[in-house]
N, C-alpha and C. Protein backbone atom coordinates (compact mmCIF):
# COMPACT_ATOMS: atom_id res chain seq x y z
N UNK A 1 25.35 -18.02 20.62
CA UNK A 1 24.19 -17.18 20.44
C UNK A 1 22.95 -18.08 20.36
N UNK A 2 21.86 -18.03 21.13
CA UNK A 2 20.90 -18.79 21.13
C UNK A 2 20.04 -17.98 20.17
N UNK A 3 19.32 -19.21 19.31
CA UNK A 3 18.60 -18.99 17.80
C UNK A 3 17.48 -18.69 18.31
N UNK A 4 17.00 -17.38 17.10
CA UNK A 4 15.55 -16.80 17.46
C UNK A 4 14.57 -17.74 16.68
N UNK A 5 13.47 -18.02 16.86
CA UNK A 5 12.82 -19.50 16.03
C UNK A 5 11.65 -18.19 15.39
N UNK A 6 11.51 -18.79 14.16
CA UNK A 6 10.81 -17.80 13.42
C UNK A 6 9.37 -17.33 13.58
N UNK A 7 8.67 -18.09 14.75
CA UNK A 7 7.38 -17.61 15.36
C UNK A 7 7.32 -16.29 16.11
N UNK A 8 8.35 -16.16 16.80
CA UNK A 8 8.80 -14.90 17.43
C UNK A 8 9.06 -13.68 16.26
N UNK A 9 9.05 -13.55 15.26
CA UNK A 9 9.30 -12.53 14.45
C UNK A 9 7.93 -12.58 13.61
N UNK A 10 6.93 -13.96 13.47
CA UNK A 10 6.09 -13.71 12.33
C UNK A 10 6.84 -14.44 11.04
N UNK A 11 5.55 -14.39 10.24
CA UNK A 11 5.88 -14.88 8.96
C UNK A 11 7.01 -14.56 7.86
N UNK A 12 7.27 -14.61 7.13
CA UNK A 12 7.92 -13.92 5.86
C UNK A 12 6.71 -13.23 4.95
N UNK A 13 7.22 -12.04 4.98
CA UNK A 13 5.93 -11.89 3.76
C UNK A 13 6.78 -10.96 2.44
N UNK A 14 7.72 -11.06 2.46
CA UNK A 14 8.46 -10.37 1.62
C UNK A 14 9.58 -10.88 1.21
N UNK A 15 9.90 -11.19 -0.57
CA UNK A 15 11.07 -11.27 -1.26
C UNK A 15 11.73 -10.08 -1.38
N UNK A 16 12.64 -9.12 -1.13
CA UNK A 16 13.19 -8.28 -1.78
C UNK A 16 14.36 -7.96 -2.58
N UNK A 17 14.49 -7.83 -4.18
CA UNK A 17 15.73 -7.57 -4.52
C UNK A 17 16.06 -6.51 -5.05
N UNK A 18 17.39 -5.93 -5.04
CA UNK A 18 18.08 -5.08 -5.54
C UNK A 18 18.16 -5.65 -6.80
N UNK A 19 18.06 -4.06 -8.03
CA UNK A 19 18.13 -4.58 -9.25
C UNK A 19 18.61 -3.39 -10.03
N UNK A 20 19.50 -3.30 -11.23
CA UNK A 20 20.20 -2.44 -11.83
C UNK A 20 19.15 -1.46 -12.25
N UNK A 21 18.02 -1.93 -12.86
CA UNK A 21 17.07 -1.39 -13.51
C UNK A 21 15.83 -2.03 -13.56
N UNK A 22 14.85 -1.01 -12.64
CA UNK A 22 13.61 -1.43 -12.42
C UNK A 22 12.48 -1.75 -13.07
N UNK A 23 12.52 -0.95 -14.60
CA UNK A 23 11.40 -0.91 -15.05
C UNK A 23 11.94 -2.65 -15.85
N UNK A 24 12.74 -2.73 -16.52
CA UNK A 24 13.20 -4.31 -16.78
C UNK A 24 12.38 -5.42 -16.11
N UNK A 25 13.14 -5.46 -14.54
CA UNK A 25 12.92 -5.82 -13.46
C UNK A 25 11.05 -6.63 -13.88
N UNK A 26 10.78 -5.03 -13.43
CA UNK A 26 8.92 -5.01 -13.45
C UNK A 26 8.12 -6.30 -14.57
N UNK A 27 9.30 -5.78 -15.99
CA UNK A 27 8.87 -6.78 -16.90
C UNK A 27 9.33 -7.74 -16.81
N UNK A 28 10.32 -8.30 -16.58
CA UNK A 28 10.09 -9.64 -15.84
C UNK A 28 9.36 -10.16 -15.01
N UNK A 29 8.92 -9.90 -13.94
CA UNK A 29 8.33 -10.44 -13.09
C UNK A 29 6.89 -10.39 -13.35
N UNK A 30 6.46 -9.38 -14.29
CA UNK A 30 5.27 -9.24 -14.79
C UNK A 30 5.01 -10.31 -16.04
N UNK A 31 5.91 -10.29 -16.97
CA UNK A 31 5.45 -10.71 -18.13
C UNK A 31 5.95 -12.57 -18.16
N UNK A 32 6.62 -12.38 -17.48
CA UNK A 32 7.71 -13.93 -17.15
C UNK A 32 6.88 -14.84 -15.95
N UNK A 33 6.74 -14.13 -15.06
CA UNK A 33 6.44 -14.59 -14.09
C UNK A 33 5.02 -14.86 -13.56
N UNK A 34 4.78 -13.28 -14.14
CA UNK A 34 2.76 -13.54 -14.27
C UNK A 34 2.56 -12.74 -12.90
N UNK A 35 3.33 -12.17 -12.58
CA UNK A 35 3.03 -11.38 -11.33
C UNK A 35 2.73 -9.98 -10.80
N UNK A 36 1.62 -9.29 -10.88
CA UNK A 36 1.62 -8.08 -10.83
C UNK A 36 0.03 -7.83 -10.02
N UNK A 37 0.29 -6.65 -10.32
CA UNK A 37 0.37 -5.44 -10.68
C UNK A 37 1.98 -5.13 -10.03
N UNK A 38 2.71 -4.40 -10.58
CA UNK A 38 3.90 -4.03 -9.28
C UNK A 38 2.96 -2.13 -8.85
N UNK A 39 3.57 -1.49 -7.58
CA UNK A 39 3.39 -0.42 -7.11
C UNK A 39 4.02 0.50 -6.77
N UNK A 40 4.60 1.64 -7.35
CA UNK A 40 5.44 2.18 -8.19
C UNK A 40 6.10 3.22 -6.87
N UNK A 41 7.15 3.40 -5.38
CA UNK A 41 7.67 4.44 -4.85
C UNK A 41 8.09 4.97 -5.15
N UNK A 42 8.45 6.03 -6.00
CA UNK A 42 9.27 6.84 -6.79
C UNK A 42 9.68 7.70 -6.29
N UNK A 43 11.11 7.38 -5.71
CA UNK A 43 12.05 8.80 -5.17
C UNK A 43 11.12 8.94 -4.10
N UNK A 44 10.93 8.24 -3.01
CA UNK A 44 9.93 8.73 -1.63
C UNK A 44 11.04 9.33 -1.01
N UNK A 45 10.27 10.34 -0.34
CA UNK A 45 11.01 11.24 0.48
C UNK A 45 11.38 10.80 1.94
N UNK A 46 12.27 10.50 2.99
CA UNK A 46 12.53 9.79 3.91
C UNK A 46 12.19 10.55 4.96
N UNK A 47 11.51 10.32 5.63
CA UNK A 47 11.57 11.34 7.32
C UNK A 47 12.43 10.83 7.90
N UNK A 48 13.55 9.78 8.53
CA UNK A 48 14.77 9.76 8.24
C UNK A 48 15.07 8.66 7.85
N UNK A 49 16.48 8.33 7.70
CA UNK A 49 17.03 7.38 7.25
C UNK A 49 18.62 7.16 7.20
N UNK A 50 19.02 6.61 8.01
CA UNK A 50 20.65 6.47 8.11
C UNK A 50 21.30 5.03 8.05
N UNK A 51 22.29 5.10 7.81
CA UNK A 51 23.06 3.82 7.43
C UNK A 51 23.85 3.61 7.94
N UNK A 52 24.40 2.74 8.89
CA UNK A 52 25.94 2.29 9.47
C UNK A 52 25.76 3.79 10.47
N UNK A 53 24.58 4.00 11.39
CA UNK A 53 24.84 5.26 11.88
C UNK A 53 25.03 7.17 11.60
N UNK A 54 24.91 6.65 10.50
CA UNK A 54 25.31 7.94 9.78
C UNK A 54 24.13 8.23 8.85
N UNK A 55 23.57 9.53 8.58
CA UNK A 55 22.52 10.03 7.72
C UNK A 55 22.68 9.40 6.23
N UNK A 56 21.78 8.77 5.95
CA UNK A 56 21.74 8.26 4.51
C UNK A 56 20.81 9.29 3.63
N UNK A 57 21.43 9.11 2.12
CA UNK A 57 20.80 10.09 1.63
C UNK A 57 20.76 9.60 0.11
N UNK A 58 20.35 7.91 0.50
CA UNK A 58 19.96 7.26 -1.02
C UNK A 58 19.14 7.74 -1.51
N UNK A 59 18.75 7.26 -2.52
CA UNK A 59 17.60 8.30 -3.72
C UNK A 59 17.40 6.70 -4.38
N UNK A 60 16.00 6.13 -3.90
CA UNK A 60 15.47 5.04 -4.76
C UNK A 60 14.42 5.20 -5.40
N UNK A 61 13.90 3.79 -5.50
CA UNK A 61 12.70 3.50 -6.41
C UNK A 61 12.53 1.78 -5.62
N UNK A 62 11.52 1.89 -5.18
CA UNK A 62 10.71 0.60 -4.90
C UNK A 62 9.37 0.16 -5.53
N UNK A 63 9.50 -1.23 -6.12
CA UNK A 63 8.47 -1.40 -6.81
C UNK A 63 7.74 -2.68 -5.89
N UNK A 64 6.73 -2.84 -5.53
CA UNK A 64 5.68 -3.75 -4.63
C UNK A 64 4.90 -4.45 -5.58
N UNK A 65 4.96 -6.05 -5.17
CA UNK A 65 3.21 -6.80 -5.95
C UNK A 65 3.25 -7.97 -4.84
N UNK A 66 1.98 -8.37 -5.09
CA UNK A 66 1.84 -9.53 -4.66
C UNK A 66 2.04 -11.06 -5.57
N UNK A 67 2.67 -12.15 -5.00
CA UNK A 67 2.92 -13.23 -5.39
C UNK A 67 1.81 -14.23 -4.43
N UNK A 68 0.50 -14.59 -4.49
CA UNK A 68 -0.07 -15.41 -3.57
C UNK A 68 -0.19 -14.53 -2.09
N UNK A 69 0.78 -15.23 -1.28
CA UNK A 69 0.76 -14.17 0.29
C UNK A 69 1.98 -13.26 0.34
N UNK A 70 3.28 -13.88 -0.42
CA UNK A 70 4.55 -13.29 -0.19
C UNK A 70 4.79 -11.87 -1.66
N UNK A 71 5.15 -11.16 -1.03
CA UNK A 71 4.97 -9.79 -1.64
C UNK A 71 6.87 -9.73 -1.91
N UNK A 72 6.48 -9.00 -3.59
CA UNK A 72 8.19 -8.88 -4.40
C UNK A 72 7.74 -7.76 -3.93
N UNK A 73 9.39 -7.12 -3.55
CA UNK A 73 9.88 -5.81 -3.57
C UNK A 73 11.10 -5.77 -4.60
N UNK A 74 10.96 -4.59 -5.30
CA UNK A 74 12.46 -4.37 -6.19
C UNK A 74 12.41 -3.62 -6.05
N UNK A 75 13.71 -2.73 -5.49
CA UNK A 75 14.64 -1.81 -5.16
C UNK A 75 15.77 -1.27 -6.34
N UNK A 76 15.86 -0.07 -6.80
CA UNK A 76 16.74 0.29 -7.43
C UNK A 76 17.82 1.71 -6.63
N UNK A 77 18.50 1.89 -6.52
CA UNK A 77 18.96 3.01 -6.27
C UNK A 77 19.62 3.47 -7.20
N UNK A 78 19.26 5.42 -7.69
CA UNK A 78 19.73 5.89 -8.23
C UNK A 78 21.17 6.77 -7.94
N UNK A 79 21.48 6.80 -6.89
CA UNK A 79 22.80 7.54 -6.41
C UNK A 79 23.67 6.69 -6.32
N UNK A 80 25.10 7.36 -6.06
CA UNK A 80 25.87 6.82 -5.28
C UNK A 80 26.19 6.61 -3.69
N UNK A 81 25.19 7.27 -2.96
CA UNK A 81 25.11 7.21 -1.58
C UNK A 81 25.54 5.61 -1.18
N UNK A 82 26.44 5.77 0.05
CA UNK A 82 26.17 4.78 0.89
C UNK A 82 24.94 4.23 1.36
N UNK A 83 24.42 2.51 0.98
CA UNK A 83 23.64 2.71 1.66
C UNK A 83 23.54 0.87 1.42
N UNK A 84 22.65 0.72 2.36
CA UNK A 84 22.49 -1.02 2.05
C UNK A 84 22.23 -1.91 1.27
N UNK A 85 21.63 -0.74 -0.02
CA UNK A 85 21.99 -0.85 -1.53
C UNK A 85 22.53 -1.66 -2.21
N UNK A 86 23.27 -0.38 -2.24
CA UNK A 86 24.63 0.22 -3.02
C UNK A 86 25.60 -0.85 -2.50
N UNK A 87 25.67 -0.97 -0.93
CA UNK A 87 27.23 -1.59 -0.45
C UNK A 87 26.81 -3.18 -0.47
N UNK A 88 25.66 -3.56 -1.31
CA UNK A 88 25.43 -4.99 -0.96
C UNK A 88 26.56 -6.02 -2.07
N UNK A 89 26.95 -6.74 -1.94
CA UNK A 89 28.34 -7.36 -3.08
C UNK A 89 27.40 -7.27 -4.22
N UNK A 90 26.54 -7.53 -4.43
CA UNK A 90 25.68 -7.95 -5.60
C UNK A 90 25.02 -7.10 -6.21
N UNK A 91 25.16 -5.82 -6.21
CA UNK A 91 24.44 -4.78 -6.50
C UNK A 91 24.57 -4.16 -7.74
N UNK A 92 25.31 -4.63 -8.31
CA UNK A 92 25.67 -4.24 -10.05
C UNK A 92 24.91 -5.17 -10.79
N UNK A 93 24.68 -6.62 -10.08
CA UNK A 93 23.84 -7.65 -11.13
C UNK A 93 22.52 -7.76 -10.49
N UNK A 94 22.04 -7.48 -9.32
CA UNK A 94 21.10 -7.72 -8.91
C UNK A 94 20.45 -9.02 -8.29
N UNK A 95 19.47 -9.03 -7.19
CA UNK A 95 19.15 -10.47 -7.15
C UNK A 95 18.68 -10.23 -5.74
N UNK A 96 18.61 -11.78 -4.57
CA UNK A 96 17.77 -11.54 -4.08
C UNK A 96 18.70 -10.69 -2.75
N UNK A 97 17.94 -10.11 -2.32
CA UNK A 97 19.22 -8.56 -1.15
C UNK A 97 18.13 -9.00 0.19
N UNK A 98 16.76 -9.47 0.40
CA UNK A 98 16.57 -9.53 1.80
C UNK A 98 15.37 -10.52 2.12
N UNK A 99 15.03 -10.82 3.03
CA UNK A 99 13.44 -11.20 3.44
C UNK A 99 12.97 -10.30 4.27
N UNK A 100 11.84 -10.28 4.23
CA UNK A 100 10.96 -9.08 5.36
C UNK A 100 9.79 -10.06 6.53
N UNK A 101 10.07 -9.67 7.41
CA UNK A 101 8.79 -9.67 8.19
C UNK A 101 7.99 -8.17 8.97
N UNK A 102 7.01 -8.62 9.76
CA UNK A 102 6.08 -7.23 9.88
C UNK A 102 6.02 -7.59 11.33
N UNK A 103 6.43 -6.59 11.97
CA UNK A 103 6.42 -6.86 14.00
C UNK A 103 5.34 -5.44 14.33
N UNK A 104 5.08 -6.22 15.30
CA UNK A 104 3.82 -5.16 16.14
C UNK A 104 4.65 -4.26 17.14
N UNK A 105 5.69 -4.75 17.52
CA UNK A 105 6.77 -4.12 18.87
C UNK A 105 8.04 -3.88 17.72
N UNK A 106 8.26 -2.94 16.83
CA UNK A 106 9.51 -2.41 16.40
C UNK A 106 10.63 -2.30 17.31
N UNK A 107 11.03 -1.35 18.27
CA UNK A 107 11.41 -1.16 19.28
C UNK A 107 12.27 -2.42 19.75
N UNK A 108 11.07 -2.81 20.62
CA UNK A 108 11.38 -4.51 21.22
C UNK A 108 12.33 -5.13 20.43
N UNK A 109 11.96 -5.37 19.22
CA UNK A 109 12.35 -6.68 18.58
C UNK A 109 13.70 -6.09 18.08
N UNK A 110 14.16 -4.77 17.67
CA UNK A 110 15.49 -3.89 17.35
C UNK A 110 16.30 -4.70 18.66
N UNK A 111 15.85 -4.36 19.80
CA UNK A 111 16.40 -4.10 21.08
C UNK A 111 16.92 -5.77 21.06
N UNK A 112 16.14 -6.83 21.27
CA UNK A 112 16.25 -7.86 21.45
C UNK A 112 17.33 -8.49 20.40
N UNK A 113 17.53 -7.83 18.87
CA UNK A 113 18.35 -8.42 18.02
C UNK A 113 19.62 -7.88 18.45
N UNK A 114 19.96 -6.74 19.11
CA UNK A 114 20.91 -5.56 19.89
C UNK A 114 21.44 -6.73 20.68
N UNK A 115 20.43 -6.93 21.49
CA UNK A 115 20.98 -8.00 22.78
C UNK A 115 21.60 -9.05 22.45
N UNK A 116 21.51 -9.63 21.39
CA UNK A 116 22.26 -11.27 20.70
C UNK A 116 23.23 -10.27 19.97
N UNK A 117 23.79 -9.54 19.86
CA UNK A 117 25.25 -9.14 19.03
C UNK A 117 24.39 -8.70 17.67
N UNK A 118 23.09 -8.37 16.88
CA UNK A 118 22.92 -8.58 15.74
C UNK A 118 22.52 -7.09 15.53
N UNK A 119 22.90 -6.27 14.75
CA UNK A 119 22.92 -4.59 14.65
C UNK A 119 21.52 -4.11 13.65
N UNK A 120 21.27 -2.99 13.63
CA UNK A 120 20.32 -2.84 12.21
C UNK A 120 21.65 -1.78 11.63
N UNK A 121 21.80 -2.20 10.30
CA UNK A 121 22.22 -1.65 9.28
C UNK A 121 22.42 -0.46 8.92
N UNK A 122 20.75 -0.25 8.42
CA UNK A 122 19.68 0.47 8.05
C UNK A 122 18.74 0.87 9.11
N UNK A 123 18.38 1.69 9.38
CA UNK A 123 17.01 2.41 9.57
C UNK A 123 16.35 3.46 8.74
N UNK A 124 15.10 3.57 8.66
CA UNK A 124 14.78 4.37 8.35
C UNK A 124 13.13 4.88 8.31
N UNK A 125 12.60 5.82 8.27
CA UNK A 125 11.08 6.22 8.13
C UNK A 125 10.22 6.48 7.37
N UNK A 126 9.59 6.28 6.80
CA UNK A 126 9.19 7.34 5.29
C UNK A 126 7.44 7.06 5.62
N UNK A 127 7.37 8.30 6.49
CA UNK A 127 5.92 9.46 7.23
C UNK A 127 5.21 8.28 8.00
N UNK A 128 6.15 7.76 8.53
CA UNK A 128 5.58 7.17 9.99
C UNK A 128 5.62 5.45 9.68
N UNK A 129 6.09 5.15 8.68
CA UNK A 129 6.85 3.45 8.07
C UNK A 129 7.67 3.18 8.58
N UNK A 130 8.05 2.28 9.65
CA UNK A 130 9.64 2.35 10.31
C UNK A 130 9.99 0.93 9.69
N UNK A 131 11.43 1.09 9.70
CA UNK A 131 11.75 -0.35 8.64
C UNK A 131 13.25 -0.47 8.78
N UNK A 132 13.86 -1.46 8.92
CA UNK A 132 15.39 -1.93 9.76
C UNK A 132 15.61 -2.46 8.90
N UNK A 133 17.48 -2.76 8.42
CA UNK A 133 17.45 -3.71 8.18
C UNK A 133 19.08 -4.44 8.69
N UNK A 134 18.68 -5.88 9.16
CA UNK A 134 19.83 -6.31 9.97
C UNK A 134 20.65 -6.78 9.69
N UNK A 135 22.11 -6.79 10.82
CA UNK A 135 23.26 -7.53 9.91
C UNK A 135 23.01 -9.04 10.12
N UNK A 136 21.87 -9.83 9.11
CA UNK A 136 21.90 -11.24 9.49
C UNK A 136 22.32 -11.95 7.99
N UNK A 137 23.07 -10.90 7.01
CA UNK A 137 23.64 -11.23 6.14
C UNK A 137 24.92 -12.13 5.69
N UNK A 138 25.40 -12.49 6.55
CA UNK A 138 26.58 -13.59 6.61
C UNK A 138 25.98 -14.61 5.39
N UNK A 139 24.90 -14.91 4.96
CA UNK A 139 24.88 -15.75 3.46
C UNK A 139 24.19 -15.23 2.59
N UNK A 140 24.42 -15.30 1.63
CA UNK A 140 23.47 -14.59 0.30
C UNK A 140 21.97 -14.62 1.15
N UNK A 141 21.63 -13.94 0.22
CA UNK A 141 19.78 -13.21 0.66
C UNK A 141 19.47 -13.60 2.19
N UNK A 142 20.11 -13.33 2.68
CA UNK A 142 19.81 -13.96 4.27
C UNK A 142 19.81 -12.32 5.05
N UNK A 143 20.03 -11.55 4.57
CA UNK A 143 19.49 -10.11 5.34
C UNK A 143 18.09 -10.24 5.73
N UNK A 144 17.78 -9.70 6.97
CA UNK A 144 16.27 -9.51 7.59
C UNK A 144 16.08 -8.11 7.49
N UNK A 145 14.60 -7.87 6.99
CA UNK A 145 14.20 -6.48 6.90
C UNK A 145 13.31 -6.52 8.14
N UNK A 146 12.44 -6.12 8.84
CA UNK A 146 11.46 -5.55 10.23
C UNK A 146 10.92 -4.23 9.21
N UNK A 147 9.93 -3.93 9.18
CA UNK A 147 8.40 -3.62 9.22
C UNK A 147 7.20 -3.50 9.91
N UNK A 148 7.43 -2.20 10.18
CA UNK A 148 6.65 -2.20 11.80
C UNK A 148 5.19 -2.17 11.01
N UNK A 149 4.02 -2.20 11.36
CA UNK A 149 2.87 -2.43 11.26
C UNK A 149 2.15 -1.39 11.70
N UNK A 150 1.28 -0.65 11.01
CA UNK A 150 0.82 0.59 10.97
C UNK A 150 -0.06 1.21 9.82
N UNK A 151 0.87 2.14 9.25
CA UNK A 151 0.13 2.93 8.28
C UNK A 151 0.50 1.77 6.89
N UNK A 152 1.98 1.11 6.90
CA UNK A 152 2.11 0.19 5.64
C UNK A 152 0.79 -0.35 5.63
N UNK A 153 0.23 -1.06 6.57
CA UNK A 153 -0.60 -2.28 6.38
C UNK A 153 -1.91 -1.67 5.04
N UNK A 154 -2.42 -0.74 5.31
CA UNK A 154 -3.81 -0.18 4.27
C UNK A 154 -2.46 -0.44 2.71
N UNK A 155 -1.82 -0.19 2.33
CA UNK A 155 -1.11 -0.36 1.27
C UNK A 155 -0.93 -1.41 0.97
N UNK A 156 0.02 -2.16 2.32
CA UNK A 156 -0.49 -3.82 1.65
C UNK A 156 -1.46 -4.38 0.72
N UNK A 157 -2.59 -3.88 1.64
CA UNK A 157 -4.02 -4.39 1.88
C UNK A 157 -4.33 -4.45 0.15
N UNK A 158 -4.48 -3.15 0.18
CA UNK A 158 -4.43 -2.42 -1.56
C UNK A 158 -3.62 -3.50 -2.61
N UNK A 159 -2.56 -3.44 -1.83
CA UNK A 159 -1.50 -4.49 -3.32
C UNK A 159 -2.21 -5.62 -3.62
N UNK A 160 -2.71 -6.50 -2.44
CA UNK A 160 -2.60 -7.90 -2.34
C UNK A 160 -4.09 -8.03 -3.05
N UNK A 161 -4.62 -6.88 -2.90
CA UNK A 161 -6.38 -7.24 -3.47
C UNK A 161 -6.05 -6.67 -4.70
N UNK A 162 -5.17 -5.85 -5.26
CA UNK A 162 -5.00 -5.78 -7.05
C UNK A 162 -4.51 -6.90 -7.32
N UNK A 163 -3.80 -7.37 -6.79
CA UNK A 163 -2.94 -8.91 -7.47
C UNK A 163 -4.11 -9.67 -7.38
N UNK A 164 -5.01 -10.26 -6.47
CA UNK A 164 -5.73 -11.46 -6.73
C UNK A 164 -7.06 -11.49 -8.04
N UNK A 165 -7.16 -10.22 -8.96
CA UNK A 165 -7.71 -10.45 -10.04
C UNK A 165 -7.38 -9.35 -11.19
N UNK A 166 -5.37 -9.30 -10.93
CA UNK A 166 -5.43 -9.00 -11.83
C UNK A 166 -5.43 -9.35 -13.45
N UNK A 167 -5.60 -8.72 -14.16
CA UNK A 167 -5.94 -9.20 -15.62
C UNK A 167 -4.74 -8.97 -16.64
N UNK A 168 -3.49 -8.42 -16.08
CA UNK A 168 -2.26 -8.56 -17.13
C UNK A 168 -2.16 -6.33 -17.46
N UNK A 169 -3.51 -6.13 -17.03
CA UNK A 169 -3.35 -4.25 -17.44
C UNK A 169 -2.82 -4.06 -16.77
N UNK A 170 -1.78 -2.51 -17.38
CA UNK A 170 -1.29 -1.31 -16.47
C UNK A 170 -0.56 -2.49 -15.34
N UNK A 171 0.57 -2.81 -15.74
CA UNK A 171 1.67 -3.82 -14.42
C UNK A 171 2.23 -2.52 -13.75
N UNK A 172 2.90 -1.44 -14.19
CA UNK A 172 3.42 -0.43 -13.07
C UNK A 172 2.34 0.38 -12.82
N UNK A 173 2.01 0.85 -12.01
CA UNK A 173 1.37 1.96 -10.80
C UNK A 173 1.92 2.64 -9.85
N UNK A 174 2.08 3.96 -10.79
CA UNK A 174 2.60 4.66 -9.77
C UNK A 174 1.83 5.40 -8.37
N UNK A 175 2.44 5.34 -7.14
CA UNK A 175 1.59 6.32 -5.79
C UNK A 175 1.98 7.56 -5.99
């Protein structure tokens, strides 16, 4: 399999981990770490979302901040649904579950990981957010998330300018 070199995908701009319990989570990374504001998805509703092919019908919670340029995500899921979650080995203790980058050609770049043997997982939408995630998991935190670029970006935008002065207030925010 000839290696994709990481200019072709873009930067990293995302840590993401799965974690038993989020609001914990939050305080750690807030009070430990010094990192916040986090930005609170609560139970977002999916325009779709399927797993291994099949309709997924997780029920999460994603929490967003900025760290400098690279942005924490923590993920909790409240169900038992199948889902990339839930079925990750590590998902009872938590830790790190992916990296993210942000592509301008979603599509393309699906298609092109298709073409080298490498599957998406995950798909899913939530009101026009498209977001993959691939089987490049063969080593701890080595899953790739894709983030198409669009309507996320104004949210970004939002996170990354609360983090650069924030003052320690109000660390969760909910949308």
């Amino acid at each position: 399999m000839q290696a994709i070199k990481p200019a072709q995908l873009g930067p990293l701009i995302q840590n993401g981990y799965v974690v038993p319990d989020i609001q914990a989570a939050v305080r750690h990374w807030t009070e430990v770490m010094g990192v916040g504001p986090f930005f609170l998805f609560d139970h977002p509703q999916f325009s779709a979302l399927s797993y291994r092919g099949k309709k997924c019908t997780a029920d999460i919670s994603a929490a967003l901040a900025y760290w400098g340029d690279v942005q924490i995500e923590l993920i909790q899921q409240w169900n038992d649904a199948p889902s990339v979650y839930r079925d990750w080995p590590a998902a009872a203790s938590g830790g790190l579950h992916h990296v993210a980058v942000m592509t301008h050609s979603f599509t393309a770049d699906l298609e092109g990981f298709r073409n080298r043997g490498i599957e998406a997982i995950q798909i899913g939408d939530l009101g026009g957010i498209r977001f993959a995630y691939l089987s490049t998991d063969q080593h701890p935190g080595g899953m790739l998330e894709l983030i198409e670029h669009g309507p996320i970006d104004a949210y970004y935008t939002m996170f990354r300018e609360a983090a650069s002065d924030w003052d320690g207030m109000n660390p969760l925010r909910k949308l």
